[in-house]
Structure formats: structure tokens, C-alpha cells
N, C-alpha and C. Protein backbone atom coordinates (compact mmCIF):
# COMPACT_ATOMS: atom_id res chain seq x y z
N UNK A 1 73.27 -210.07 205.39
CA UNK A 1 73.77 -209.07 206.29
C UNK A 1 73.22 -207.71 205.88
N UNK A 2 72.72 -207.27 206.64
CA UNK A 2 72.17 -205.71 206.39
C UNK A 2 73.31 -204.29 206.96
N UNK A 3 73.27 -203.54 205.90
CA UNK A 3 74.16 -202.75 206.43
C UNK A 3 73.33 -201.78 207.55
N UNK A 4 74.80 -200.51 208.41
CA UNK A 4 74.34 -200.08 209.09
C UNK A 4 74.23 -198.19 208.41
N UNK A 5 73.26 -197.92 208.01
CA UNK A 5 73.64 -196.41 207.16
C UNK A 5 72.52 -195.50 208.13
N UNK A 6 72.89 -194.29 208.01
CA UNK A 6 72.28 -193.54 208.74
C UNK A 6 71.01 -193.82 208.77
N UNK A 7 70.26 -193.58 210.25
CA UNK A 7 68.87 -193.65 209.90
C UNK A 7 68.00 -192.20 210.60
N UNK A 8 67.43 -191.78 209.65
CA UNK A 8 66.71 -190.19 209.29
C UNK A 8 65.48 -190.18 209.69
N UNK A 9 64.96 -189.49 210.73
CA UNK A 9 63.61 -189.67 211.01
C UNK A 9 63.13 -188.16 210.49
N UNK A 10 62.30 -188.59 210.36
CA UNK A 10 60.57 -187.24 210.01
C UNK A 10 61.19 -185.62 210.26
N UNK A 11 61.70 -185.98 211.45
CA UNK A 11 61.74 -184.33 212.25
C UNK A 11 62.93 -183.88 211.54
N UNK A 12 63.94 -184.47 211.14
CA UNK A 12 65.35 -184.69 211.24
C UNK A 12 65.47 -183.82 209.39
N UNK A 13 64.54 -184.68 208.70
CA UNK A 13 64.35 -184.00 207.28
C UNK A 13 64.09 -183.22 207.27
N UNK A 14 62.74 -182.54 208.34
CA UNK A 14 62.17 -181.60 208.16
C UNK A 14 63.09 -180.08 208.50
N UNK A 15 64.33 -180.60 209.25
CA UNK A 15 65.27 -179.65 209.84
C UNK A 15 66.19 -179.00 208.76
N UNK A 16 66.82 -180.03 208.15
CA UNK A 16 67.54 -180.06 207.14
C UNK A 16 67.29 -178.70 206.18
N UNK A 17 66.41 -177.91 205.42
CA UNK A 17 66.26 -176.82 205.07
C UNK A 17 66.74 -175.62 205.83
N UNK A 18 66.44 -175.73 207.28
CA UNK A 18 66.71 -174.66 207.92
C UNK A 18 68.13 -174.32 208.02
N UNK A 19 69.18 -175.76 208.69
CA UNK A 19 70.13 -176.14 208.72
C UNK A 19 71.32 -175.04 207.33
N UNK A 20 70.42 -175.33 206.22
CA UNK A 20 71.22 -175.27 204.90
C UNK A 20 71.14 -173.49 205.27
N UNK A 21 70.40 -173.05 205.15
CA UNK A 21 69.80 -171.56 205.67
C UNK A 21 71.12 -170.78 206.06
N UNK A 22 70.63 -171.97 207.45
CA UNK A 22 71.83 -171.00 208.57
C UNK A 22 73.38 -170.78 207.73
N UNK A 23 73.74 -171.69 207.08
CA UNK A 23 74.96 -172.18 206.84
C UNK A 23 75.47 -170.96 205.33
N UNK A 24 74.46 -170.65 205.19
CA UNK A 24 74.65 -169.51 204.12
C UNK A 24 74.31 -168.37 204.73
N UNK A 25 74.07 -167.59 205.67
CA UNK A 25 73.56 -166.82 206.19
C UNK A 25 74.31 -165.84 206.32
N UNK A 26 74.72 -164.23 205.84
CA UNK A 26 76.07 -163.82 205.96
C UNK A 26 75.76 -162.35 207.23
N UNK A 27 76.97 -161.82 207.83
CA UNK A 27 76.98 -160.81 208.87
C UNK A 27 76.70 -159.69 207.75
N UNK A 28 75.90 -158.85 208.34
CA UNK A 28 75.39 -157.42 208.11
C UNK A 28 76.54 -156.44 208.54
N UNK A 29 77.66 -155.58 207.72
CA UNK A 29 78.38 -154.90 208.07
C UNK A 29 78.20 -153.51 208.28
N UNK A 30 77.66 -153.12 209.32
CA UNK A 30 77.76 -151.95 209.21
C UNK A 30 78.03 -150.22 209.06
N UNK A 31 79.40 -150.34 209.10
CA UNK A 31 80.53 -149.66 209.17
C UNK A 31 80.37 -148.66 209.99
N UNK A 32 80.40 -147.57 209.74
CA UNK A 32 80.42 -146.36 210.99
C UNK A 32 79.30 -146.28 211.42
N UNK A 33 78.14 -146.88 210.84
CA UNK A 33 76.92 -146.50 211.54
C UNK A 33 76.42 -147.53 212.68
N UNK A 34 77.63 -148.44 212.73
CA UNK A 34 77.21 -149.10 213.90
C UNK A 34 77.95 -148.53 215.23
N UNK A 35 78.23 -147.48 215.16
CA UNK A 35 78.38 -146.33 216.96
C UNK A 35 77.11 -146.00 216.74
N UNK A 36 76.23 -145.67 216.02
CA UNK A 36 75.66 -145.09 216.41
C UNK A 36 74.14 -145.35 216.92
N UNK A 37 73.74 -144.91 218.33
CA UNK A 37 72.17 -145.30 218.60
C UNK A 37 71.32 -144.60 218.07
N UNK A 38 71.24 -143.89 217.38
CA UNK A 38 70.22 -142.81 216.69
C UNK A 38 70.48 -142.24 215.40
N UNK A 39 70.03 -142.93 214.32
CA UNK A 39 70.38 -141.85 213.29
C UNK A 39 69.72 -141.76 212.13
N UNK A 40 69.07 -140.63 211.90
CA UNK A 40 68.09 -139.86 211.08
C UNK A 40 68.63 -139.24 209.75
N UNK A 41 67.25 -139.37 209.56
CA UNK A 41 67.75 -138.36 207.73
C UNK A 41 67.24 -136.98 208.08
N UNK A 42 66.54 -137.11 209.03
CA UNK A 42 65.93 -135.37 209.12
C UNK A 42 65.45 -134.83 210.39
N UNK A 43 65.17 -135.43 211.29
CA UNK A 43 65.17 -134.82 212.78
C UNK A 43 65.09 -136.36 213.90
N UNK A 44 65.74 -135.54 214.40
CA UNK A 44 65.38 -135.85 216.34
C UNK A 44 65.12 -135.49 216.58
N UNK A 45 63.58 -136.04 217.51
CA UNK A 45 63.18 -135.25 219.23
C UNK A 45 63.09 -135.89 219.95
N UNK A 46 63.54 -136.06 221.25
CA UNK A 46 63.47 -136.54 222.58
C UNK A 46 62.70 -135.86 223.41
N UNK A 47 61.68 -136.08 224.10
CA UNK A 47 61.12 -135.77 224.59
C UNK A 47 60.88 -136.26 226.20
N UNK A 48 61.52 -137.07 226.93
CA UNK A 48 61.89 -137.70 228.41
C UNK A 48 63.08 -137.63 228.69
N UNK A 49 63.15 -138.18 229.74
CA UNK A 49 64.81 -138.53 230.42
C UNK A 49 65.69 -139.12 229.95
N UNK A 50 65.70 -139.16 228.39
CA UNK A 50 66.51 -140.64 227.95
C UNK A 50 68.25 -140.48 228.25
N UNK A 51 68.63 -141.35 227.92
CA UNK A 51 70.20 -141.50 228.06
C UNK A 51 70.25 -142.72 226.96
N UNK A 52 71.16 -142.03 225.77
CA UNK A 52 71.84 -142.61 224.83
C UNK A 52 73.38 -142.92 225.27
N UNK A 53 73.68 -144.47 224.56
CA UNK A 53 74.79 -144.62 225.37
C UNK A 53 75.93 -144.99 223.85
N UNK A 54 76.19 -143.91 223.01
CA UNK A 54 76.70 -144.13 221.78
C UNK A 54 76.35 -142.83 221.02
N UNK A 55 76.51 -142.89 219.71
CA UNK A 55 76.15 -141.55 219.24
C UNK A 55 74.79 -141.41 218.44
N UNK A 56 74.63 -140.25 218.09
CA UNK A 56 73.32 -139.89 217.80
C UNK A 56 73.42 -138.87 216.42
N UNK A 57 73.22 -139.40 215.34
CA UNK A 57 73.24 -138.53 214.15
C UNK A 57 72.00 -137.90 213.38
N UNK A 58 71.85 -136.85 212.44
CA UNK A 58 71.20 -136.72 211.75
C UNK A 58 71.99 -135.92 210.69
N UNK A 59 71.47 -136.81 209.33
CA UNK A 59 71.64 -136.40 207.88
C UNK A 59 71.18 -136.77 206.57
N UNK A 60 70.37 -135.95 206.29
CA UNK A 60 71.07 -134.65 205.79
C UNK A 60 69.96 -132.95 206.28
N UNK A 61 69.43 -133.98 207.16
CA UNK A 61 68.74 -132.71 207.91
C UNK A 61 69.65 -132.32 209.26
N UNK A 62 69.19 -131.43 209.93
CA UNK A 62 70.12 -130.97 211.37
C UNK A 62 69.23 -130.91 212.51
N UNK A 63 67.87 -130.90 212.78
CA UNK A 63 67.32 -130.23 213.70
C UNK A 63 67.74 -131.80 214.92
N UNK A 64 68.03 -131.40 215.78
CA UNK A 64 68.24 -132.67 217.08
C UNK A 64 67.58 -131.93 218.20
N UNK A 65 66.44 -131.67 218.63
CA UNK A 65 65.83 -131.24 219.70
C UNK A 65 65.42 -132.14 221.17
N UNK A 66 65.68 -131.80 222.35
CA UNK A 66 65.76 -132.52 223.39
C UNK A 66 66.38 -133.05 224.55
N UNK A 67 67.96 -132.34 223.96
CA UNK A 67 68.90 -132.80 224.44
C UNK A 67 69.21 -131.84 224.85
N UNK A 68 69.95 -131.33 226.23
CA UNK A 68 69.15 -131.59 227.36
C UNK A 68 67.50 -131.64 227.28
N UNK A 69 66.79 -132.32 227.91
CA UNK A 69 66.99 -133.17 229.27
C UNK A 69 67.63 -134.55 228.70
N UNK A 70 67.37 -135.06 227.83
CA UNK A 70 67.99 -136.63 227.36
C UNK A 70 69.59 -136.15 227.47
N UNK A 71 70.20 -137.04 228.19
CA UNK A 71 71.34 -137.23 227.31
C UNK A 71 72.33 -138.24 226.63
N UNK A 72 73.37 -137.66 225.94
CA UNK A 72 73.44 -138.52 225.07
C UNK A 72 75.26 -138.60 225.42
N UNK A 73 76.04 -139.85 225.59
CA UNK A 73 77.13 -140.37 225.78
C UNK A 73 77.72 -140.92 224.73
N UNK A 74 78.11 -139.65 224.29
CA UNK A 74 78.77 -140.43 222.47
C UNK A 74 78.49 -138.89 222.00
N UNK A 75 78.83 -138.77 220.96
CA UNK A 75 79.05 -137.36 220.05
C UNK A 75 77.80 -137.34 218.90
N UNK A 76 77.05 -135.78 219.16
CA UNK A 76 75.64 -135.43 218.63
C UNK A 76 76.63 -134.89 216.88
N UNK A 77 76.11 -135.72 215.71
CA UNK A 77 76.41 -135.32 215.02
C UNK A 77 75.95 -134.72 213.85
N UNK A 78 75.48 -133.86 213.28
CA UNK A 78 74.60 -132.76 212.79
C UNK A 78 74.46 -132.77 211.58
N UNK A 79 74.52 -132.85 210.37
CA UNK A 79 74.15 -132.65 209.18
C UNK A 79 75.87 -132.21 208.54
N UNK A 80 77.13 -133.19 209.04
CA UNK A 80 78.72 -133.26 209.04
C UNK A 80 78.56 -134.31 208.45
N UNK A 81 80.21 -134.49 208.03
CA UNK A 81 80.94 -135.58 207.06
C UNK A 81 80.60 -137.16 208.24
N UNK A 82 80.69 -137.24 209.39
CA UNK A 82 80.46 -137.91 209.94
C UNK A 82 78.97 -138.08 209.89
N UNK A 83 78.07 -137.95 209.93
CA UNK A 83 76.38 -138.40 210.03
C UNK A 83 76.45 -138.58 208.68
N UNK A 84 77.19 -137.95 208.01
CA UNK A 84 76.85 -138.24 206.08
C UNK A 84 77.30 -139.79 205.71
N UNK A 85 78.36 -140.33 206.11
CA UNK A 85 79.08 -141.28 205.97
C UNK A 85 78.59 -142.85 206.64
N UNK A 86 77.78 -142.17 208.21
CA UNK A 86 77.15 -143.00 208.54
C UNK A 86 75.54 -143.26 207.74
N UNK A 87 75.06 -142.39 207.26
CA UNK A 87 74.38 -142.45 206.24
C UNK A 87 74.72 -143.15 205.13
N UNK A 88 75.17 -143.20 204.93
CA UNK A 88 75.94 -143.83 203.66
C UNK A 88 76.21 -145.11 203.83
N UNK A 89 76.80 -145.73 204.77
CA UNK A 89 77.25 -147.02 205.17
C UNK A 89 76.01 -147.72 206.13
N UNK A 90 74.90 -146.96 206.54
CA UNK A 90 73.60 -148.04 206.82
C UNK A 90 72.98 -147.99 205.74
N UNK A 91 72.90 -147.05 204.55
CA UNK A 91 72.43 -147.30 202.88
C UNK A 91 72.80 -149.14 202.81
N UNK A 92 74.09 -148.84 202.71
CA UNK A 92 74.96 -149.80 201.81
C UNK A 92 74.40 -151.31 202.30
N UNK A 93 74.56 -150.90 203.90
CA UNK A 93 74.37 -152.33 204.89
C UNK A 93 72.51 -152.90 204.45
């Protein structure tokens, strides 16, 4: 009598690495700096029609030039405890 045990083809092994991969794979946290769509250590310029739909930082520089005509839907934050912090927490991430 022959038993019945899994049977593993070619492709199936070859998967198996990836499989293990995924299964360890951990989320990227990004804390305050995930509001934000833009954020610099030392300038912004916009230069078209854009429309940001979140916020827009720079730190530990300040210059944000462009805005108007771009604009931006979320809070421009300047070389403050807020752009510093989001600085800080896409470091970390």
C-alpha cells in the first residue's frame, strides 16, 4: 500500500522562498509624516497648477515657493515643531 503525502511540483518549491518572505514582511510606520504629500529638508518649488491634497512641509529649511498658483489642501508647514517632527518620524520610518 502506498501512502498518500503531499505531492510538490517544480513551480510549487520554487514559490516557497517567496511565500516565507511575504510572511515576515513588516508595515512601514510612518507617524505624522504620513499627512503629509510633500516634505523637504530645505525647499519647495512648484512651478504649475498643482493641487496637493494633504500637507506640505519643509524642515529644517523654510523657503516653499509656488503656492499660489499650486494649491495645497492640508496645512503649509514651515521650518515648525510640526515639519520638525514629521522629519523626524520619516527618519525613523
Amino acid at each position: 500500500m502506498r501512502s498518500r503525502g503531499v505531492r510538490w511540483s517544480v513551480p510549487s518549491l520554487l514559490l516557497l522562498p517567496l511565500l516565507a518572505i511575504g510572511a515576515y514582511a513588516d508595515s512601514i510606520t510612518l507617524g505624522t509624516a504620513g499627512s503629509y504629500v510633500v516634505l523637504a529638508g530645505s525647499t519647495v518649488t512648484n512651478t504649475g497648477p498643482s493641487v496637493l491634497n494633504g500637507n506640505l512641509g519643509v524642515s529644517a529649511g523654510s523657503a516653499v515657493t509656488g503656492f499660489p498658483p499650486g494649491i495645497v489642501n492640508g496645512t503649509i508647514n514651515k521650518a515648525n515643531g510640526p515639519a520638525a517632527q514629521a522629519q523626524s518620524d520619516l527618519t525613523a520610518a
